[in-house]
C-alpha atoms as a PDB file:
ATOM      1  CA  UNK A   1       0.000   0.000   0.000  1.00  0.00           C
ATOM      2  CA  UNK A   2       1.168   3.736  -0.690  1.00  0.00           C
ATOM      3  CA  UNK A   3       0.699   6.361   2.156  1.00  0.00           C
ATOM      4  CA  UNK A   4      -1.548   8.639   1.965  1.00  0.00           C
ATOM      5  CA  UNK A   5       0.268  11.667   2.901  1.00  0.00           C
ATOM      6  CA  UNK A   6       3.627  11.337   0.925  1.00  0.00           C
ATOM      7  CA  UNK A   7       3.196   8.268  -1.072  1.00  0.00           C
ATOM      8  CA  UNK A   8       5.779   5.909  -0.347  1.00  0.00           C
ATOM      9  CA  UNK A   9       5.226   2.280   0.215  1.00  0.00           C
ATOM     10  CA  UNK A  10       4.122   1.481   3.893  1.00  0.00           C
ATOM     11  CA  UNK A  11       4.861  -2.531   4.666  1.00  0.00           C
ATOM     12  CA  UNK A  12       1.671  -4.396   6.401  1.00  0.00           C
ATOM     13  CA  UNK A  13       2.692  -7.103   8.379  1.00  0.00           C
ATOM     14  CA  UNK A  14       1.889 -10.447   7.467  1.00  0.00           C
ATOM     15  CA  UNK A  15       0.046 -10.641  10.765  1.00  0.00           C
ATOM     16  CA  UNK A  16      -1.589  -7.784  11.064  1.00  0.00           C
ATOM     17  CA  UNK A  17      -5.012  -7.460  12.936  1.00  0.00           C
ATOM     18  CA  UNK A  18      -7.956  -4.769  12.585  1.00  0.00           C
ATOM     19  CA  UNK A  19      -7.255  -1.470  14.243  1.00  0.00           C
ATOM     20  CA  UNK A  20      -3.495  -1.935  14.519  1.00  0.00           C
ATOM     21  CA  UNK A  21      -1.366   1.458  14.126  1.00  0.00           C
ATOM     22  CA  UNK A  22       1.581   1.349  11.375  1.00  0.00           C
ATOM     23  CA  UNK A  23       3.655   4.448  10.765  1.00  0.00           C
ATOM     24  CA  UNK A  24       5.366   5.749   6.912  1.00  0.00           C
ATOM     25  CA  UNK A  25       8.878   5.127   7.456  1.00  0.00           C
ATOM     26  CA  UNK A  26       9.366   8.304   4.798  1.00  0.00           C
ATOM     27  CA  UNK A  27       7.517  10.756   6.429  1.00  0.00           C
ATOM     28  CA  UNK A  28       6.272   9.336   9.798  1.00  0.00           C
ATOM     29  CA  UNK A  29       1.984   9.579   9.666  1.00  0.00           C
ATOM     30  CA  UNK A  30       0.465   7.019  11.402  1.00  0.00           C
ATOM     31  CA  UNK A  31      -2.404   5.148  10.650  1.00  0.00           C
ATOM     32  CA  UNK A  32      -4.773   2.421  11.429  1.00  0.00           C
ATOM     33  CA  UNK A  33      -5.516  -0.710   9.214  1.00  0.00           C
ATOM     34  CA  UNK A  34      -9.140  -1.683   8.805  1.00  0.00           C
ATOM     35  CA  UNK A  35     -10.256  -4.589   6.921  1.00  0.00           C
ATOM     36  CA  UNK A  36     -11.937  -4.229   3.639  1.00  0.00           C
ATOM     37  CA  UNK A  37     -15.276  -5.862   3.506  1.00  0.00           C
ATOM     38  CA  UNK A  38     -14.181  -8.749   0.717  1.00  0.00           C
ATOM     39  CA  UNK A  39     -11.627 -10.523   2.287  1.00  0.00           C
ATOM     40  CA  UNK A  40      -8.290 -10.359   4.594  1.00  0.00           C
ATOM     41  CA  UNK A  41      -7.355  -7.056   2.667  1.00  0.00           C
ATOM     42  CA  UNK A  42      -6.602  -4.022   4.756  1.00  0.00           C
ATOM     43  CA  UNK A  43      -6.938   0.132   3.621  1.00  0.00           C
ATOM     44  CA  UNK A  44      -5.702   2.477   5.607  1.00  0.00           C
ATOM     45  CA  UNK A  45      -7.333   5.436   7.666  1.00  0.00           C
ATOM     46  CA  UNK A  46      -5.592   8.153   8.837  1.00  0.00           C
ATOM     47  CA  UNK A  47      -5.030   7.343  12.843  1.00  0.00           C
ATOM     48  CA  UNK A  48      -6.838   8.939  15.452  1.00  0.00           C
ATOM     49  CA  UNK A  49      -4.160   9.655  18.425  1.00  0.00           C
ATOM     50  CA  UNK A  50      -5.444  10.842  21.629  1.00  0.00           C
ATOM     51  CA  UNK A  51      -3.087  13.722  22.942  1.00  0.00           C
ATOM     52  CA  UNK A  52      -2.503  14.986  26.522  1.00  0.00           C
ATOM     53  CA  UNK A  53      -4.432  17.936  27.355  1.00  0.00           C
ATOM     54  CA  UNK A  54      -2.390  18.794  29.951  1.00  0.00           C
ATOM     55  CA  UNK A  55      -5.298  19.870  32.558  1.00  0.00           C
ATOM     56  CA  UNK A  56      -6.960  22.692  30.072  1.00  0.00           C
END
C-alpha cells in the first residue's frame, strides 16, 4: 500500500489485525488498518491519536 500523505510504500505485516497502528517510514503519519469488507485485505485510515491535554 502507498501512504496517503507522501506516497511511499508502507509494509503491512503479514500478521496484522484490525485497528493496529503502522507508521510511513518516509515521512512518519500514522495510521490504522481496517479490513476491507471482501476478504483479509486491509486500507488504511488516517489514525486517530489521543493527545494529553495537559489539565486545560
Amino acid at each position: 500500500m502507498n501512504c496517503l500523505e507522501c506516497d511511499a510504500q508502507v509494509a503491512i505485516p503479514s500478521d496484522a489485525i484490525q485497528g493496529e497502528i503502522i507508521s510511513c517510514k518516509e515521512c512518519g503519519t500514522s495510521f490504522e488498518l481496517v479490513k476491507v469488507q471482501s476478504g483479509a485485505l486491509f486500507s488504511l485510515r488516517p489514525a486517530e491519536l489521543e493527545e494529553e491535554d495537559w489539565g486545560e
